[in-house]
Protein backbone atom coordinates (compact mmCIF):
# COMPACT_ATOMS: atom_id res chain seq x y z
CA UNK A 1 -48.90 -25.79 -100.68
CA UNK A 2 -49.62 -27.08 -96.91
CA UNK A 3 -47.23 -26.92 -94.54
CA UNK A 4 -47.71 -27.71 -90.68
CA UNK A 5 -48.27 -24.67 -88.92
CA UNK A 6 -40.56 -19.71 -84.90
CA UNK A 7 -40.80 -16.45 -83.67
CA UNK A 8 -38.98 -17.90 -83.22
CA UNK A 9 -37.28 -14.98 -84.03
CA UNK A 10 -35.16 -16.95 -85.58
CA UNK A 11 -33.40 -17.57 -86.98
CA UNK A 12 -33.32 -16.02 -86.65
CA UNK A 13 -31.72 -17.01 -83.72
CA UNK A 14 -31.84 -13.79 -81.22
CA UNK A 15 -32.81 -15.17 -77.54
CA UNK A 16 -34.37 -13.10 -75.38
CA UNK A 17 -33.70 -13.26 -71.57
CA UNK A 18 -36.64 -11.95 -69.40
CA UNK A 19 -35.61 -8.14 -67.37
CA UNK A 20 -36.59 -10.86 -64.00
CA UNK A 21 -33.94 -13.33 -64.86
CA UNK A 22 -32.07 -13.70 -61.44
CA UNK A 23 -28.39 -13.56 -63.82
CA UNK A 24 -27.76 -12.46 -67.07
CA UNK A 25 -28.20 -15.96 -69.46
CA UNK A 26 -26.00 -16.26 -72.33
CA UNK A 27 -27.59 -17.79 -75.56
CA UNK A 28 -26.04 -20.48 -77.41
CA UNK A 29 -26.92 -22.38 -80.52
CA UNK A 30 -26.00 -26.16 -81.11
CA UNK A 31 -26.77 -28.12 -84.12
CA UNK A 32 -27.00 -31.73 -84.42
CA UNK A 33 -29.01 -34.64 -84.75
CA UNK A 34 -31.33 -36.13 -81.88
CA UNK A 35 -30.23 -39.54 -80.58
CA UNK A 36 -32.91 -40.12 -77.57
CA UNK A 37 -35.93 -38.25 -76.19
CA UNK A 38 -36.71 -39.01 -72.38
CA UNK A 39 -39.17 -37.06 -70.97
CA UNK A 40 -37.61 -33.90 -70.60
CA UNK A 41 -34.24 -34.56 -71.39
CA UNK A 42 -33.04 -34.91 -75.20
CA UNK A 43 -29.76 -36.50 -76.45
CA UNK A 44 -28.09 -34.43 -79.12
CA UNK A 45 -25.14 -35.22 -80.95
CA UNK A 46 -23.29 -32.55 -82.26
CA UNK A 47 -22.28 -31.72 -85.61
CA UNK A 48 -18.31 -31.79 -83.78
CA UNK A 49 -19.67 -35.44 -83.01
CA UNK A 50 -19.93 -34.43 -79.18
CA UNK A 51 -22.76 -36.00 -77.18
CA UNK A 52 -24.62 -33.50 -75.16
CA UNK A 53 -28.37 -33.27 -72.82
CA UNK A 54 -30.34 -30.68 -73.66
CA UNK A 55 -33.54 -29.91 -71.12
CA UNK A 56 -36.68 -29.18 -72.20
CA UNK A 57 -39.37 -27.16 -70.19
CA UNK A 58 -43.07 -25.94 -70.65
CA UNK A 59 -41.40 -22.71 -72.02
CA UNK A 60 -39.70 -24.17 -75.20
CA UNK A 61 -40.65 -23.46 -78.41
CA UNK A 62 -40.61 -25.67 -81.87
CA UNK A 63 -40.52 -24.59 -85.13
CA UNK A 64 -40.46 -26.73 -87.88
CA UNK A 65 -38.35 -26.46 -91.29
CA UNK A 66 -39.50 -27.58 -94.00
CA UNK A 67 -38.19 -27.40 -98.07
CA UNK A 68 -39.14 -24.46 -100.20
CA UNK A 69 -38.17 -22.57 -103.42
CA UNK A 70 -38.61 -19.37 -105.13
CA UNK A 71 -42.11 -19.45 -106.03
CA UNK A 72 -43.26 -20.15 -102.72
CA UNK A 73 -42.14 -16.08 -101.81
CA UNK A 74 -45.26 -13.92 -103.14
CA UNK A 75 -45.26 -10.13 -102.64
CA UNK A 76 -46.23 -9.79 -99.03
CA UNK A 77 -44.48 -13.06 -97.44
CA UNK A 78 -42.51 -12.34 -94.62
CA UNK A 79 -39.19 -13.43 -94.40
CA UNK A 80 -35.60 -13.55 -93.39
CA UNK A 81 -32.69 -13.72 -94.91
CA UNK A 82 -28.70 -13.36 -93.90
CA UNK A 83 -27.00 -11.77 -96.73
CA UNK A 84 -23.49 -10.45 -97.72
CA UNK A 85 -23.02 -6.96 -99.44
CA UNK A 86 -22.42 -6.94 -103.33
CA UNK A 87 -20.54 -4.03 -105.35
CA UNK A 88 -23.30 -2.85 -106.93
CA UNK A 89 -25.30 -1.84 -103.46
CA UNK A 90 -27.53 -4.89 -103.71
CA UNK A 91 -26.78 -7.87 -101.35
CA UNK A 92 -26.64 -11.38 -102.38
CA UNK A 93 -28.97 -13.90 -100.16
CA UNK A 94 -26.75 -16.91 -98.36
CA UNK A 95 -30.32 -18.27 -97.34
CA UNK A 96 -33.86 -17.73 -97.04
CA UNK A 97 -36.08 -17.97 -94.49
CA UNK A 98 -40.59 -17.82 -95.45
CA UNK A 99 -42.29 -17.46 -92.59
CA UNK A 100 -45.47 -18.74 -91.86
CA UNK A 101 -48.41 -15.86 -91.83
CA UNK A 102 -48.95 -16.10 -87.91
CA UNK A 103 -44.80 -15.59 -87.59
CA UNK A 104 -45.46 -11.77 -89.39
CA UNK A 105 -43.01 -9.71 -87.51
CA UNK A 106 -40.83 -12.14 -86.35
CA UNK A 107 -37.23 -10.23 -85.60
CA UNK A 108 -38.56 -7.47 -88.12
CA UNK A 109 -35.31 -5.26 -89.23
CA UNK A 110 -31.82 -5.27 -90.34
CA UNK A 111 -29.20 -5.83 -88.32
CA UNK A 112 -25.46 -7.63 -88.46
CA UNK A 113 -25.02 -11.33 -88.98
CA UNK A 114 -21.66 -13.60 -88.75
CA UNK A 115 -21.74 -16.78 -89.86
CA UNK A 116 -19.42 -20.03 -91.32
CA UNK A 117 -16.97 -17.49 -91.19
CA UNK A 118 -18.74 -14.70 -93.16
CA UNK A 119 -19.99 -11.38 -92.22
CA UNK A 120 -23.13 -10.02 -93.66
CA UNK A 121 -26.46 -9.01 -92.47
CA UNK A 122 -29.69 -10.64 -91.40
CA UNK A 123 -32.61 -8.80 -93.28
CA UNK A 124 -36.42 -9.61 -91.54
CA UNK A 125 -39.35 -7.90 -93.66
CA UNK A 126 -42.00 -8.23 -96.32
CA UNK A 127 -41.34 -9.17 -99.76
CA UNK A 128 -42.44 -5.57 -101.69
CA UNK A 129 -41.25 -7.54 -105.19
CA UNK A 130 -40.04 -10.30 -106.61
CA UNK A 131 -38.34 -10.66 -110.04
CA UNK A 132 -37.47 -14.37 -110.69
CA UNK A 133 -35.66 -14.09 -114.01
CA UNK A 134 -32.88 -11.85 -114.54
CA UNK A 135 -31.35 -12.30 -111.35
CA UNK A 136 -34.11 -13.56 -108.89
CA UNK A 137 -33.86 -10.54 -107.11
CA UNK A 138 -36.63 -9.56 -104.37
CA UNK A 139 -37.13 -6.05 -102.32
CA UNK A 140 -37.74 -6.49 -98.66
CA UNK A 141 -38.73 -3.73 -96.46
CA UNK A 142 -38.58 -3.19 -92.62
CA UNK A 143 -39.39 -0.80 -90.23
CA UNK A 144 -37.31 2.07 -91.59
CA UNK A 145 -36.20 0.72 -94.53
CA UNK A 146 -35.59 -1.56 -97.12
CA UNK A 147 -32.96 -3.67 -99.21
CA UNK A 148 -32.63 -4.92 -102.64
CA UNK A 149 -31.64 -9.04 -102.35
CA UNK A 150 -30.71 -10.80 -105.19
CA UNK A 151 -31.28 -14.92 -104.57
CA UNK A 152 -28.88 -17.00 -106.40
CA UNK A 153 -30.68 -20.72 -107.98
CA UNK A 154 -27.98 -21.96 -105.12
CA UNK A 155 -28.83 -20.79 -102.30
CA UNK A 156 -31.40 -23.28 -99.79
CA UNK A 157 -35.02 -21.64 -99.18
CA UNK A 158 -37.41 -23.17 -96.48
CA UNK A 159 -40.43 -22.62 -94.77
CA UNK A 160 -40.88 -21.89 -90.92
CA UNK A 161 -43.81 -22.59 -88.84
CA UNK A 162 -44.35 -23.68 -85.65
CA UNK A 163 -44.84 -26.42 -84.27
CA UNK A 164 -45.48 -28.69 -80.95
CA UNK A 165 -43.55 -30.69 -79.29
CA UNK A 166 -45.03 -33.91 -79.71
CA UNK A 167 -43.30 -33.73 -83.08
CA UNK A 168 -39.94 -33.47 -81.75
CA UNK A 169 -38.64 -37.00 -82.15
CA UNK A 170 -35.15 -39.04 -82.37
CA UNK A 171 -32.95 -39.17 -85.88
CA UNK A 172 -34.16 -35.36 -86.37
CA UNK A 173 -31.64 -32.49 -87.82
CA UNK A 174 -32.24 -29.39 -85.13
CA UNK A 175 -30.70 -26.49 -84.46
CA UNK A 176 -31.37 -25.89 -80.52
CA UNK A 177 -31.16 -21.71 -79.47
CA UNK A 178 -30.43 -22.04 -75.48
CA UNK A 179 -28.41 -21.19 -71.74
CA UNK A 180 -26.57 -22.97 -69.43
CA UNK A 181 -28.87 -24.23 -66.91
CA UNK A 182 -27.97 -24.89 -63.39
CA UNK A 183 -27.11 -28.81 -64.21
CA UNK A 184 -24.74 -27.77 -66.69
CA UNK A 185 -26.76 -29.29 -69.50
CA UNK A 186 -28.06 -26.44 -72.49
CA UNK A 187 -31.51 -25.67 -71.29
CA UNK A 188 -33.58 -25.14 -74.33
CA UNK A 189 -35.50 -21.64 -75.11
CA UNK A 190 -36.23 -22.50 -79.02
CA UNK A 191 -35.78 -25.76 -81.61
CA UNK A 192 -35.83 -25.84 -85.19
CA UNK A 193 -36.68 -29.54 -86.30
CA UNK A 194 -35.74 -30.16 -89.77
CA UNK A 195 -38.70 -32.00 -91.99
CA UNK A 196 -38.08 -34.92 -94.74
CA UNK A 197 -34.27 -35.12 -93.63
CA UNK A 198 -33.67 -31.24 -94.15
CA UNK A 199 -30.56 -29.89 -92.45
CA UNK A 200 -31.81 -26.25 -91.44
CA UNK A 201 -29.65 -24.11 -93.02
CA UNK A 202 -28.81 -21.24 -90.86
């Protein structure tokens, strides 16, 4: 399957500010749907139903997200997924994230996730196995380690590569990763533009 070519690191979401930032930036994520494009200024409104600006500058990144399943995740893919911890030591996927082959490495590791109100993990590695019947369950391993997912037939699976900004457009799902800028508007570090009316997921 072709998709159009985030390290985004994405989802997994972490922002990082440059050690020259003048202040420390705090990153926020918004999701909604675009209403306008103007040069560099996009109209978002919110999933709340607010209406907000967010800037755009020669620094922003696009990713796009596209539909996937369970086949699409060979032994080797890269991904990311944010997880909650099952009794039996294994965790149970909430999503999954393939990345595209020049994203390798994008936020590679475990670390803490919160999320709709749940607390889990994010796990960003390479798929060492995948068993699709009894239990769909993949290994993933990381720099210094590795976890045991199991991926419920429930739980959404897309594809993430990147993309340019010519294909960021009005009526589009996104999930914006930004700061505060000095206007007050949400200056924009990273979008994920959701393909084929796809709500990104995480």
């Amino acid at each position: 399957m072709k998709y159009h070519s985030l390290a985004f690191v994405l989802t997994l979401g972490i922002v990082a500010v440059g050690a020259g930032s003048v202040q420390a930036q705090t990153s926020q994520r918004t999701r909604g749907t675009v209403t306008s494009v103007k040069g560099d200024v996009a109209q978002v409104t919110t999933h709340q139903g607010a209406i907000i600006s967010i800037d755009l500058t020669t620094d922003t990144k696009f990713a796009d997200v596209t539909y996937a399943k369970i086949t699409d995740i060979k032994p080797g893919s890269f991904v990311g997924t944010a997880a909650v911890p099952q009794s039996d030591g294994t965790l149970k996927a909430l999503e999954v994230h393939v990345f595209a082959s020049a994203l390798r490495g994008s936020g590679e590791g475990n670390r803490a996730w919160q999320g709709d109100g749940r607390t889990g993990s994010m796990t960003n590695g390479t798929v060492g196995d995948l068993v699709v019947a009894n239990g769909r369950t993949m290994t993933v391993s990381y720099h210094g380690g590795q976890k045991k997912i199991v991926v419920p037939p429930d739980v959404p699976i897309v594809f993430i590569d990147s993309a340019s900004r010519l294909e960021f457009v009005k009526g589009q799902h996104i999930i914006v990763f930004g700061h505060k800028g000095g206007d007050g508007n949400l200056t924009a570090d990273r979008i994920l533009i959701g393909r084929d009316g796809l709500v990104p997921p995480m």
